[in-house]
C-alpha atoms as a PDB file:
ATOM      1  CA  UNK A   1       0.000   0.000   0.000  1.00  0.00           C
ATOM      2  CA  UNK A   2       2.707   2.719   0.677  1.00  0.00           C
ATOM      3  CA  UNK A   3       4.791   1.972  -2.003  1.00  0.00           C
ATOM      4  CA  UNK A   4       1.644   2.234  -4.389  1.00  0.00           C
ATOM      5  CA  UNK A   5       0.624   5.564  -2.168  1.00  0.00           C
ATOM      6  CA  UNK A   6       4.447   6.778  -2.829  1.00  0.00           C
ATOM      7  CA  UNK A   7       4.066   5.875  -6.585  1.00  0.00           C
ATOM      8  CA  UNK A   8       0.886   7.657  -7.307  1.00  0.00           C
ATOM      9  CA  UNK A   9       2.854  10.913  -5.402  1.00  0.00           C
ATOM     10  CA  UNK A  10       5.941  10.641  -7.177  1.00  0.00           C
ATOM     11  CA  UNK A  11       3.665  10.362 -10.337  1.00  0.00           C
ATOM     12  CA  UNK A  12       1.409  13.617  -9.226  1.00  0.00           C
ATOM     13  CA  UNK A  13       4.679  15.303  -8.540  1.00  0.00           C
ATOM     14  CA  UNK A  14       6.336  14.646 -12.329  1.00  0.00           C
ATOM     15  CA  UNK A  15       2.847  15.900 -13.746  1.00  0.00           C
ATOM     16  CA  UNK A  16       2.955  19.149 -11.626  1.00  0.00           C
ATOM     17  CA  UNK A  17       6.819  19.740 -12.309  1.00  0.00           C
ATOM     18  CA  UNK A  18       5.989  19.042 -16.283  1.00  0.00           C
ATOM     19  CA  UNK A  19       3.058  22.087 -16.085  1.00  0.00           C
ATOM     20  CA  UNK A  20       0.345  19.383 -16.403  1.00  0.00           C
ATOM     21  CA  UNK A  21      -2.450  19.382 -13.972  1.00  0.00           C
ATOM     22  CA  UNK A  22      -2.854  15.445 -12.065  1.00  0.00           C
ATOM     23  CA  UNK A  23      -6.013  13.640 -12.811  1.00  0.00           C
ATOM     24  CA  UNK A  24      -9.198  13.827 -10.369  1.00  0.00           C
ATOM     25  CA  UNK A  25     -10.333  11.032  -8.450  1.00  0.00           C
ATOM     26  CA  UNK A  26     -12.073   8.580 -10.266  1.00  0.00           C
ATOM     27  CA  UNK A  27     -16.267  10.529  -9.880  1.00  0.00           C
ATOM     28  CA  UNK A  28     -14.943  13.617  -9.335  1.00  0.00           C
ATOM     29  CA  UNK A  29     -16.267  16.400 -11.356  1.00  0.00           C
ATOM     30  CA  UNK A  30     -13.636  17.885 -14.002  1.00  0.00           C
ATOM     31  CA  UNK A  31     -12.614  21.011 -13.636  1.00  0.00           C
ATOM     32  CA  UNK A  32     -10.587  22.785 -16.444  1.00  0.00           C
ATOM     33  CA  UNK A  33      -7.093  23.697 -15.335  1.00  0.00           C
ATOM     34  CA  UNK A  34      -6.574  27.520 -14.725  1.00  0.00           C
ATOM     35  CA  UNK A  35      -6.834  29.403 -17.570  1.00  0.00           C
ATOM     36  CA  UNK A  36      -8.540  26.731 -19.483  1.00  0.00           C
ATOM     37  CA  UNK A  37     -12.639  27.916 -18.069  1.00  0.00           C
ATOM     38  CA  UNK A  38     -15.178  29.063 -20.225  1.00  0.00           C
ATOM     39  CA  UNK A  39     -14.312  32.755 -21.107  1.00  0.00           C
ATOM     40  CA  UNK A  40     -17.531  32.953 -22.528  1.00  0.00           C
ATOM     41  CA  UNK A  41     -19.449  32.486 -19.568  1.00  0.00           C
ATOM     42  CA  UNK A  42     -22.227  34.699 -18.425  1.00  0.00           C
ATOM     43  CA  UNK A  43     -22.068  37.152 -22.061  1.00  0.00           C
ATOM     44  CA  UNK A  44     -24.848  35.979 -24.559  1.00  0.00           C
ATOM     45  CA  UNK A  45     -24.037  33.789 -27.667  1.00  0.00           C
ATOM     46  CA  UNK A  46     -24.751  32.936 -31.394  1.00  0.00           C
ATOM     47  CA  UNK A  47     -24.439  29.932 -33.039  1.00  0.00           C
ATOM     48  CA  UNK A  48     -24.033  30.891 -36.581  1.00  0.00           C
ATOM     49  CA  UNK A  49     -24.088  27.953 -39.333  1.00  0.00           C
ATOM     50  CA  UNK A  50     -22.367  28.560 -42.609  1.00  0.00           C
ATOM     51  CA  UNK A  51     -22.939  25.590 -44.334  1.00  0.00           C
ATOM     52  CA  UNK A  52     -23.248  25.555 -48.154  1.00  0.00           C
ATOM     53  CA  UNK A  53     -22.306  21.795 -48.660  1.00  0.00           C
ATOM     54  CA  UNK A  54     -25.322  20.557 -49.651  1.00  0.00           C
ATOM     55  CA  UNK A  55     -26.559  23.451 -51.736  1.00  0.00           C
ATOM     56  CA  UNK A  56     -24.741  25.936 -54.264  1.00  0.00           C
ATOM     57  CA  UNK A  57     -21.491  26.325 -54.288  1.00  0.00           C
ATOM     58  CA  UNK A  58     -20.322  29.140 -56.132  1.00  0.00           C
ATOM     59  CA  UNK A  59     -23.207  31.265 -55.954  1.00  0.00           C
ATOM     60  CA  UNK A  60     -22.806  32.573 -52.394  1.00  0.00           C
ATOM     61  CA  UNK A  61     -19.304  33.211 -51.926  1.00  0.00           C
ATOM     62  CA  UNK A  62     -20.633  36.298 -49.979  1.00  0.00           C
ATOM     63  CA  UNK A  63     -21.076  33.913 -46.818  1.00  0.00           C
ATOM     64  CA  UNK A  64     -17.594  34.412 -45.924  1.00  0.00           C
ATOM     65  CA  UNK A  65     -17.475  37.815 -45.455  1.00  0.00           C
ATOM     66  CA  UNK A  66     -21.709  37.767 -43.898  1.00  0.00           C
ATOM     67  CA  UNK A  67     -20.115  35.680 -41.230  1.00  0.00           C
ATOM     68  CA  UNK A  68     -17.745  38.031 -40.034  1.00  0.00           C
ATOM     69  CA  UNK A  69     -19.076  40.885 -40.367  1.00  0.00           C
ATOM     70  CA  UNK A  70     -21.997  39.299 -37.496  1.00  0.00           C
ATOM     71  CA  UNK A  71     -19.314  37.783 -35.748  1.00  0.00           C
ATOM     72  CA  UNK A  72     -17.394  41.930 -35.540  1.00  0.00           C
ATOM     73  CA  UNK A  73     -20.726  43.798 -34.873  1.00  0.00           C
ATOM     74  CA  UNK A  74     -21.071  41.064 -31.932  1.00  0.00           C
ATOM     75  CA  UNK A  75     -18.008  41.828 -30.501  1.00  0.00           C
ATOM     76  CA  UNK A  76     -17.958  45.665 -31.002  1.00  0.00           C
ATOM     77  CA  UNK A  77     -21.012  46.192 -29.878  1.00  0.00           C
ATOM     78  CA  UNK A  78     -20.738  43.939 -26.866  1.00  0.00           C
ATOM     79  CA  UNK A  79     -23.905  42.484 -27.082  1.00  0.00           C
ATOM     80  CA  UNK A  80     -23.137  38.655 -28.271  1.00  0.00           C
ATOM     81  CA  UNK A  81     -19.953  36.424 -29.320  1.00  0.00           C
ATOM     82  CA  UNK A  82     -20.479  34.347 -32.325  1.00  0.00           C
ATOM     83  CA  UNK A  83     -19.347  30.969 -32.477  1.00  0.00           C
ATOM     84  CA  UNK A  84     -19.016  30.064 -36.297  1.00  0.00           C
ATOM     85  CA  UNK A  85     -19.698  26.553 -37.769  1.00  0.00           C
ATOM     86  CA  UNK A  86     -19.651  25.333 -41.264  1.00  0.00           C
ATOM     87  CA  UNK A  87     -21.049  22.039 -40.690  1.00  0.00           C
ATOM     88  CA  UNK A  88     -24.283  21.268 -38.497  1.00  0.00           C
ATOM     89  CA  UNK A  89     -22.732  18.467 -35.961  1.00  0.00           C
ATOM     90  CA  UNK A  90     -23.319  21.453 -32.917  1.00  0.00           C
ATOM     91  CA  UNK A  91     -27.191  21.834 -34.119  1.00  0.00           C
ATOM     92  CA  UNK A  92     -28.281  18.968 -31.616  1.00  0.00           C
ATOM     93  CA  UNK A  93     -29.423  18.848 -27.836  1.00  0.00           C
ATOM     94  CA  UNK A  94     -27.596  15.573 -27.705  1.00  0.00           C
ATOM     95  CA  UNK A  95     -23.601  15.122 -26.833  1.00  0.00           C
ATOM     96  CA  UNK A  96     -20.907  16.097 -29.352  1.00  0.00           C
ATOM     97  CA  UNK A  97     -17.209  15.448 -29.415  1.00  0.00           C
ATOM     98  CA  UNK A  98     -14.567  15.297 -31.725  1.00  0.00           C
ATOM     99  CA  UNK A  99     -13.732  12.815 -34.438  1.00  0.00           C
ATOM    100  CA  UNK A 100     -10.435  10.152 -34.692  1.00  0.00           C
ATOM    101  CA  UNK A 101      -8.601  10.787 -32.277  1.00  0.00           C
ATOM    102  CA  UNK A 102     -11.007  13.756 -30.393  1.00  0.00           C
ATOM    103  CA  UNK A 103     -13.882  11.078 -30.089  1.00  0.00           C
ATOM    104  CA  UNK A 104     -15.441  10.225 -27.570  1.00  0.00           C
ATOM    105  CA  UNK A 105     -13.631   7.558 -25.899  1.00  0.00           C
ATOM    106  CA  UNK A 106     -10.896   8.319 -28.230  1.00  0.00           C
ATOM    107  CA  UNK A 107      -6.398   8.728 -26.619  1.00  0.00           C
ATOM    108  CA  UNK A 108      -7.448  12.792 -27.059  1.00  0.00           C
ATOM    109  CA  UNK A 109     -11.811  13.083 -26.547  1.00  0.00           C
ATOM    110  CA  UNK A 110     -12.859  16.261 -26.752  1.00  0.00           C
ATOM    111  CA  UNK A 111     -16.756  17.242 -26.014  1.00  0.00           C
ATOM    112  CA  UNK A 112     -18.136  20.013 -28.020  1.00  0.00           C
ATOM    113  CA  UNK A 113     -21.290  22.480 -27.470  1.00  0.00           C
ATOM    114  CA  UNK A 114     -24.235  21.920 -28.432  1.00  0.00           C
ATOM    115  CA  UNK A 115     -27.733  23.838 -28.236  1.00  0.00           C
ATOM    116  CA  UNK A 116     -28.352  24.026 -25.172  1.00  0.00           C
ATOM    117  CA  UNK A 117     -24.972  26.351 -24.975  1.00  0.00           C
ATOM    118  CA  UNK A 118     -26.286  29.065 -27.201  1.00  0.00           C
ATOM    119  CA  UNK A 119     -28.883  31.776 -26.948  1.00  0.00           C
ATOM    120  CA  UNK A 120     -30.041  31.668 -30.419  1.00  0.00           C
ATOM    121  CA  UNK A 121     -28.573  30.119 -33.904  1.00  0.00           C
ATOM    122  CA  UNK A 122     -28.663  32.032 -37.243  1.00  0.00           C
ATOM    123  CA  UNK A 123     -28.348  30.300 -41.074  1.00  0.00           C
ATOM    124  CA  UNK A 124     -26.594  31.464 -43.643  1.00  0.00           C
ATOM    125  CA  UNK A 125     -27.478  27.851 -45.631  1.00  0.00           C
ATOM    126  CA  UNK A 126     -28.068  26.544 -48.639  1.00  0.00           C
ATOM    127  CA  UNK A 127     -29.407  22.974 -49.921  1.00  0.00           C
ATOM    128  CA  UNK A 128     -31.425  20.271 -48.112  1.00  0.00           C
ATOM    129  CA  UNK A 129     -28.657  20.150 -44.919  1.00  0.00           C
ATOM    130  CA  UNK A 130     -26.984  16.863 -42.909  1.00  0.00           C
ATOM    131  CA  UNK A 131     -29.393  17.527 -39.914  1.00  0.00           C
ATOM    132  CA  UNK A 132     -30.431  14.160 -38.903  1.00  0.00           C
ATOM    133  CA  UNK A 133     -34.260  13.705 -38.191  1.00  0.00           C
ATOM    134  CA  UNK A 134     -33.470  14.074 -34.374  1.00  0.00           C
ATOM    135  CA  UNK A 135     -31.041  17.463 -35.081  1.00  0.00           C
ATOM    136  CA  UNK A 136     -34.195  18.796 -37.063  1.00  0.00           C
ATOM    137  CA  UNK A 137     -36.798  18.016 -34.171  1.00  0.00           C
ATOM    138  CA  UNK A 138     -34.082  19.353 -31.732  1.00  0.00           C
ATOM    139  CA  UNK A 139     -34.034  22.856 -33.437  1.00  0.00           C
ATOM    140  CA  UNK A 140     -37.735  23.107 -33.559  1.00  0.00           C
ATOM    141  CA  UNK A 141     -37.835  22.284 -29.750  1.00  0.00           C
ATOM    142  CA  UNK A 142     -34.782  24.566 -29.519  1.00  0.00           C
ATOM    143  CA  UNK A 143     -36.911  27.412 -31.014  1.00  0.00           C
ATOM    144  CA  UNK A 144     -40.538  26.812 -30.034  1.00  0.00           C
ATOM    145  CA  UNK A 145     -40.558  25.443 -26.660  1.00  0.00           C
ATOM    146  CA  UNK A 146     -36.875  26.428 -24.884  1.00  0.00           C
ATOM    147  CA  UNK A 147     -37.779  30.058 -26.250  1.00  0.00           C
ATOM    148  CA  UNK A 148     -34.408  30.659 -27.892  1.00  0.00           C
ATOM    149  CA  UNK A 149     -34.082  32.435 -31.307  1.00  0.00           C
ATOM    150  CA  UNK A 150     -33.071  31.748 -34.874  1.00  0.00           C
ATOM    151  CA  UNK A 151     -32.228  34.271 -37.299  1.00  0.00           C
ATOM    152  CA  UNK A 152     -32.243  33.523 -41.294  1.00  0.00           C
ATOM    153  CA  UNK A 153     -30.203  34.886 -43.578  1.00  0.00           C
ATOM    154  CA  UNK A 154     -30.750  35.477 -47.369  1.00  0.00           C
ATOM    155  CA  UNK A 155     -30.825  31.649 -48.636  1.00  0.00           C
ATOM    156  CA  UNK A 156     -31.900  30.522 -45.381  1.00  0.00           C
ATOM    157  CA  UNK A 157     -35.319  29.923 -47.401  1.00  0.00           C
ATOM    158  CA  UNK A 158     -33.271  27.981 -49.908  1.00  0.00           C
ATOM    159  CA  UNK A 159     -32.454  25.444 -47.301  1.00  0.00           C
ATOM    160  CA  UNK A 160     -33.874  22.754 -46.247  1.00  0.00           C
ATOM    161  CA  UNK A 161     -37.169  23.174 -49.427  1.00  0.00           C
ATOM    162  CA  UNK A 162     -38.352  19.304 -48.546  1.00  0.00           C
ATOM    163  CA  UNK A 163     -38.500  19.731 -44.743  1.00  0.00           C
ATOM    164  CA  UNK A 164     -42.185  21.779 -44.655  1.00  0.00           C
ATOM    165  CA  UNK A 165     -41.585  21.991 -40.957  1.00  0.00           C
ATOM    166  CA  UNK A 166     -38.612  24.106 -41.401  1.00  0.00           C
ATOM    167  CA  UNK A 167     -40.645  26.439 -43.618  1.00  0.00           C
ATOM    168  CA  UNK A 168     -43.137  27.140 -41.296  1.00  0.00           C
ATOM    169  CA  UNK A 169     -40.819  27.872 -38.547  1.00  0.00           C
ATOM    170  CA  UNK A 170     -38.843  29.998 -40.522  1.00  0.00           C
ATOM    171  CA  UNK A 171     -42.261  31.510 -41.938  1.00  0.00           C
ATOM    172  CA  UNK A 172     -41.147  31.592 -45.672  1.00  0.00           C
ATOM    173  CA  UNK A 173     -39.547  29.606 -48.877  1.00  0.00           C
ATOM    174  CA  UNK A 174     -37.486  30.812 -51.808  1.00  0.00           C
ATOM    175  CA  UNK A 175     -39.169  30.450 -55.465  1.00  0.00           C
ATOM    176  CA  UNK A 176     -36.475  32.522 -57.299  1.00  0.00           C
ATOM    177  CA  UNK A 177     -35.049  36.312 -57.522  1.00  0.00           C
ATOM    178  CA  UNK A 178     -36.834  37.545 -60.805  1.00  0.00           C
ATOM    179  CA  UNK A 179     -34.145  40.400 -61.146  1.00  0.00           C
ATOM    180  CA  UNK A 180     -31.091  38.778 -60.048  1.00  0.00           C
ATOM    181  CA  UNK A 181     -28.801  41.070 -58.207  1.00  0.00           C
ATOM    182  CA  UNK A 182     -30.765  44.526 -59.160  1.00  0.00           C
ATOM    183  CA  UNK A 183     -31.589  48.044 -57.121  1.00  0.00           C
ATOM    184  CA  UNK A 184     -34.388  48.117 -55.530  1.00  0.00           C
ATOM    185  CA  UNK A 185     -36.405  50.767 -53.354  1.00  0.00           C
ATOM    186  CA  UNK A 186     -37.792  49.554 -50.261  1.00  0.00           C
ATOM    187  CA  UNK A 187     -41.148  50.473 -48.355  1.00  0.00           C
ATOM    188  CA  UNK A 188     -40.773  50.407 -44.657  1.00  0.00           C
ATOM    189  CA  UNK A 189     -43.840  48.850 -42.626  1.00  0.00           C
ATOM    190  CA  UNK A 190     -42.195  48.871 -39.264  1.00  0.00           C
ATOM    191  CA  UNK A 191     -40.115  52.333 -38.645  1.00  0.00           C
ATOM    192  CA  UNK A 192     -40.472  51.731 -34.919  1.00  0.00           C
ATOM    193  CA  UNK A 193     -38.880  48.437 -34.411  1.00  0.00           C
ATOM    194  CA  UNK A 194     -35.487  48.871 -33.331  1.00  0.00           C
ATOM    195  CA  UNK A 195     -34.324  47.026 -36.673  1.00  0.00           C
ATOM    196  CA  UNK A 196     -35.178  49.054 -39.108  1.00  0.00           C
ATOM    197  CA  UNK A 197     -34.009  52.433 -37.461  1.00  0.00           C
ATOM    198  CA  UNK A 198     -31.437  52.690 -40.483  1.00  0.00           C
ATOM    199  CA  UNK A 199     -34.115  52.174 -42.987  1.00  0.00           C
ATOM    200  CA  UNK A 200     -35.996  54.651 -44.684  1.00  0.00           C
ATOM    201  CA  UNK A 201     -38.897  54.183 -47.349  1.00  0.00           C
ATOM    202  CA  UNK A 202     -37.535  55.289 -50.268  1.00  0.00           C
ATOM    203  CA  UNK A 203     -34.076  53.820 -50.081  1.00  0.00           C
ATOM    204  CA  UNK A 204     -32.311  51.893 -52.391  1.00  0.00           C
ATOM    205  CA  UNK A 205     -30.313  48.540 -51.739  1.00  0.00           C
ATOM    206  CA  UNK A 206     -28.989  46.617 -54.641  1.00  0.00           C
ATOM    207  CA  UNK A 207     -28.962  43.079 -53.889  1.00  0.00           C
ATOM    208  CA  UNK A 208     -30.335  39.415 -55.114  1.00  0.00           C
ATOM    209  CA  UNK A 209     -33.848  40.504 -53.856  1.00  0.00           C
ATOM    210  CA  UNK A 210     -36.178  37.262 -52.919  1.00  0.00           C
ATOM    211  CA  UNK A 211     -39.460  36.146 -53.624  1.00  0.00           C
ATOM    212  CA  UNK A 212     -41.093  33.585 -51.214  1.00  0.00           C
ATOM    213  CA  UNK A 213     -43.437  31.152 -52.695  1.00  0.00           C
ATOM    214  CA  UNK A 214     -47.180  31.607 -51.799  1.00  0.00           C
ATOM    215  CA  UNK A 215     -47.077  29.354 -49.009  1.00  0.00           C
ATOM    216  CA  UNK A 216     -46.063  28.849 -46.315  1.00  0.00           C
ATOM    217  CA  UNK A 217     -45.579  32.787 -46.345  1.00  0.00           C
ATOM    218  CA  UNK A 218     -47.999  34.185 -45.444  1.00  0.00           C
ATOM    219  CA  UNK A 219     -49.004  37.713 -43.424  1.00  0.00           C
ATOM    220  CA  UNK A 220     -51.454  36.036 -41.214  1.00  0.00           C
ATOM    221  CA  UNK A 221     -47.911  34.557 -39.592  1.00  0.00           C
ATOM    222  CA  UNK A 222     -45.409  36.306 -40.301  1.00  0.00           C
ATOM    223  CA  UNK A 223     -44.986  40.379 -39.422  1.00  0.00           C
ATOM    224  CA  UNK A 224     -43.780  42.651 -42.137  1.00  0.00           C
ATOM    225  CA  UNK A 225     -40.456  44.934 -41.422  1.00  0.00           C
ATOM    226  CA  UNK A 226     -40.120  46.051 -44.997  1.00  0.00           C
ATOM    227  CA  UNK A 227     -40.675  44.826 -48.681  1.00  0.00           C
ATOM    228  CA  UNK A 228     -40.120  46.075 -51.866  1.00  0.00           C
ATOM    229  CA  UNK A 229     -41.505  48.954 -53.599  1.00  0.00           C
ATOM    230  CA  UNK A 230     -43.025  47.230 -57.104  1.00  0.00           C
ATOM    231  CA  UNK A 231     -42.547  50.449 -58.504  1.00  0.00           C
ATOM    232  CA  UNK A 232     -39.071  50.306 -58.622  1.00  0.00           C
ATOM    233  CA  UNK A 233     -38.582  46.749 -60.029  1.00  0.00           C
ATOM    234  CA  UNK A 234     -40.504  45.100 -63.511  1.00  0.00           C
ATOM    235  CA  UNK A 235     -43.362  43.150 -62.580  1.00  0.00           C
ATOM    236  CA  UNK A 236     -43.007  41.680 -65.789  1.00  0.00           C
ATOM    237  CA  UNK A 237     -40.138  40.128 -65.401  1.00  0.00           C
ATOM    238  CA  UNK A 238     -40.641  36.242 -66.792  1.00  0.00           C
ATOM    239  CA  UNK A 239     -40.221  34.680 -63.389  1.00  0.00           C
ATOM    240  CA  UNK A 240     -42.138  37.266 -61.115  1.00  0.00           C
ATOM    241  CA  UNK A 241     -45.067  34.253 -59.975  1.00  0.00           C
ATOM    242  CA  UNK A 242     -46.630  36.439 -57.409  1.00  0.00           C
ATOM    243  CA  UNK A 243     -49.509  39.051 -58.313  1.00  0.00           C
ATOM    244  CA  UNK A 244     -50.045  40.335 -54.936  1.00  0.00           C
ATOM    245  CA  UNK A 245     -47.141  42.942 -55.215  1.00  0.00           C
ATOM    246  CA  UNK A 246     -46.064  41.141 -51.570  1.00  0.00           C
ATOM    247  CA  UNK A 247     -42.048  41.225 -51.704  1.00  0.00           C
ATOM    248  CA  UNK A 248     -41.037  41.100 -48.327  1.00  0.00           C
ATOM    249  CA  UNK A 249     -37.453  41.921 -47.535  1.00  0.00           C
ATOM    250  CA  UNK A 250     -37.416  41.232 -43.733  1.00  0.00           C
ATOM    251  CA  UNK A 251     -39.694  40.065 -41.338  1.00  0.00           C
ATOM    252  CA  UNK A 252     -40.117  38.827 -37.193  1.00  0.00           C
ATOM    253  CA  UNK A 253     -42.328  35.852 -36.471  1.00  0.00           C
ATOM    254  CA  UNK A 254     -43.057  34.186 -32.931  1.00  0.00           C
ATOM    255  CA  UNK A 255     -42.248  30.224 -33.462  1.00  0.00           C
ATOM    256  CA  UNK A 256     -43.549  28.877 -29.964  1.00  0.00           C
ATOM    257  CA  UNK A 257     -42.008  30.511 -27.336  1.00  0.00           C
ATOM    258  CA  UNK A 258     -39.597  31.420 -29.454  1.00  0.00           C
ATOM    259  CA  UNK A 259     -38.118  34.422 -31.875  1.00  0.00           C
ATOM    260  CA  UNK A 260     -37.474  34.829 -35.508  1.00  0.00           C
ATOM    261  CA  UNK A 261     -36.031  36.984 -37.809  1.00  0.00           C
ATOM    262  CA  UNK A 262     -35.317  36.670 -41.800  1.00  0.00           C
ATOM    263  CA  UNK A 263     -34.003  38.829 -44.321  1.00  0.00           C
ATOM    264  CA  UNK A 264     -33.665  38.282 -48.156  1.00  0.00           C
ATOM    265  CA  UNK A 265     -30.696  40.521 -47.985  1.00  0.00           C
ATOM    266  CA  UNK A 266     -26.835  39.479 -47.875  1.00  0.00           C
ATOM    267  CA  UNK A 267     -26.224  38.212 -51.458  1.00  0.00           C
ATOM    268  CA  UNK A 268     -23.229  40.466 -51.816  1.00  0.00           C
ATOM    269  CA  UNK A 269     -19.775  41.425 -50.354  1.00  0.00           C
ATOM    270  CA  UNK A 270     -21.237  45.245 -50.356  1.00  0.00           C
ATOM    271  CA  UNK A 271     -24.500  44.555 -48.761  1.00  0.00           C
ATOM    272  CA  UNK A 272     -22.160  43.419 -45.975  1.00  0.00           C
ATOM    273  CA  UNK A 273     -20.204  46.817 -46.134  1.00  0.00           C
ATOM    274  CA  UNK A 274     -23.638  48.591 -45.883  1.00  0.00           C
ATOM    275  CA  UNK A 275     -24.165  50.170 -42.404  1.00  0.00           C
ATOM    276  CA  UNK A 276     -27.941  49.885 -42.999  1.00  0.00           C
ATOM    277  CA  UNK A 277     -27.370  46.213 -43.364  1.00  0.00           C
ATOM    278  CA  UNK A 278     -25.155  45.550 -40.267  1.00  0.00           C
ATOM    279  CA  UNK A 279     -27.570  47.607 -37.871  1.00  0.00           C
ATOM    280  CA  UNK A 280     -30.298  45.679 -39.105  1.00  0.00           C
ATOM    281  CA  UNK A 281     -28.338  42.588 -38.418  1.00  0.00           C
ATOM    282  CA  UNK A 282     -27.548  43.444 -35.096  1.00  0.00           C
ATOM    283  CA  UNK A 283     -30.594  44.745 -34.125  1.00  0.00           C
ATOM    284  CA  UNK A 284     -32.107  41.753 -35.333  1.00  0.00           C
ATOM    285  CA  UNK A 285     -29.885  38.628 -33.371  1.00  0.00           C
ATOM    286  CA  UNK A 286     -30.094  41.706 -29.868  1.00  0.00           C
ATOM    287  CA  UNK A 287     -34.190  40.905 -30.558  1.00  0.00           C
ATOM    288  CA  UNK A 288     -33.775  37.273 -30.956  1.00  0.00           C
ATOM    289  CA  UNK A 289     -31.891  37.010 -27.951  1.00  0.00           C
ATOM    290  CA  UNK A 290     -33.397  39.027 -25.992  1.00  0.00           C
ATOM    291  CA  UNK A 291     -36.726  39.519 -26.567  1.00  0.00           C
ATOM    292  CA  UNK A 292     -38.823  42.592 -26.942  1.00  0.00           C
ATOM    293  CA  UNK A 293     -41.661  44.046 -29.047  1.00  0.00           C
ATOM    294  CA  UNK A 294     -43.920  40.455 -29.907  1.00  0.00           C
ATOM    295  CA  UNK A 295     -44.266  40.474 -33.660  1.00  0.00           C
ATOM    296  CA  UNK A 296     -47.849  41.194 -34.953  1.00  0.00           C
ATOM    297  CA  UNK A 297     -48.550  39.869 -38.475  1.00  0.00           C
ATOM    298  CA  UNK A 298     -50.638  42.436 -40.297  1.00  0.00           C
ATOM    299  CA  UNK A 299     -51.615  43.109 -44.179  1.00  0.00           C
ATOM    300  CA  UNK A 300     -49.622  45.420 -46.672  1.00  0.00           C
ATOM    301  CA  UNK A 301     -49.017  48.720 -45.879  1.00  0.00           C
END
């Protein structure tokens, strides 16, 4: 027994003299070694998913730049740190590690975040996604009934076209962008929420602008933060489907108990240099996280 107490000292002692911290007790809660603790603890934070894989790839090179941009105005601002993914293994309440090596079980395991960690997760996506049935359900729980938020960006209503769920959550899918990347004049519906405080009707953004197929959009659902001025575009254009003039550009929704926000902006580099753009942004993920003004869905004005 003392030689075996004498070993495991002499053992502690060569960890501690090499800079490495000895193991707990077997049961005993892990603690990360000082300096090592979650630096993120206590500020609020966004999940953001970049993940084009499954959908274009060379149309939305933008997503680079989108990404940090969010990630900057987060920081500067002080009012959420952004935790960028391009794949969707963190978009689960379940347990994630690494992979080889970092598995779980594996000579290096290494546990990742998941949900749960994060205050509300925002899309820049593209394609039908890897979410497994259970990561799908887990996002709509996520959403609806933890009360956390989700923020779409631009093809965000390209993704994920054969999961209707999604759709409704998200309260819109794309049909196409009649114009392709065009100026366009915007009408403001909602001057007083804190989002569109850069936006004025009458502006101009040039941009990919979106139309949303007929359903599940819809103004019964969703509430209305701006749309397009038909005046200032060619309703004639050969794939212009709607006839109701309804071209949102941004909207809020309630999903559940929880918060969402989309925009059809974001195609471009420059949209990301805008200023109108990144107050919009950040206004938009400080609602989604925070709460505020509850959206009310009401007709064209």
């Amino acid at each position: 027994m003392k030689l075996a107490l004498r070993a495991a000292a002499c053992a502690a002692l060569a960890l501690m003299l090499s800079g490495q911290a000895p193991p707990p007790p077997a049961g005993a809660p892990r603690t990360p070694p000082p300096g090592y603790q979650d630096v993120y603890a206590g500020k609020k934070r966004l999940l953001v998913i970049a993940d084009l894989s499954t959908g274009n790839q060379s149309a939305h090179m933008a997503v680079s730049h989108a990404v940090s941009v969010i990630e900057q105005i987060g920081r500067e601002s002080g009012a959420y740190v952004t935790f960028i993914r391009t794949d969707m293994d963190w978009v689960t309440k379940g347990e994630t590690w690494g992979k080889f090596d970092y598995a779980k079980g594996g000579p290096k395991q290494a546990r990742g975040k998941n949900l749960d960690y994060f205050d509300a997760v925002l899309f820049y996506t593209n394609g039908d996604t890897t979410l497994s049935p259970q990561q799908k359900q887990d996002l709509l729980d996520y959403i609806a009934k933890d009360g956390k938020g989700f923020i779409g960006i631009h093809t965000a209503t390209a993704t994920a076209v054969n999961w209707p769920e999604y759709g409704e959550m998200l309260g819109g899918v794309f049909d196409n962008h009649p114009w392709m990347i065009t100026d366009a004049k915007i009408i403001v519906e909602r001057p007083d929420f804190p989002a569109m405080k850069a936006l004025k009707t009458g502006m101009v953004f040039k941009d990919e602008h979106y139309q949303m197929k007929m359903a599940p959009y819809s103004r019964d659902k969703v509430d209305v933060l701006a749309r397009i001025d038909t005046g200032s575009v060619n309703l004639t254009a050969p794939m212009v489907h709607r006839t109701d003039g309804d071209f949102p550009v941004a909207w809020i929704k309630s999903y559940g108990q929880g918060r969402v926000f989309y925009t059809g902006l974001g195609h471009t580099d420059a949209s990301w240099d805008d200023p109108r753009v990144r107050s919009m942004v950040l206004e938009a993920v400080k609602w989604t996280i925070n709460g505020g003004e509850k959206p009310v869905p009401h007709g064209m004005k």
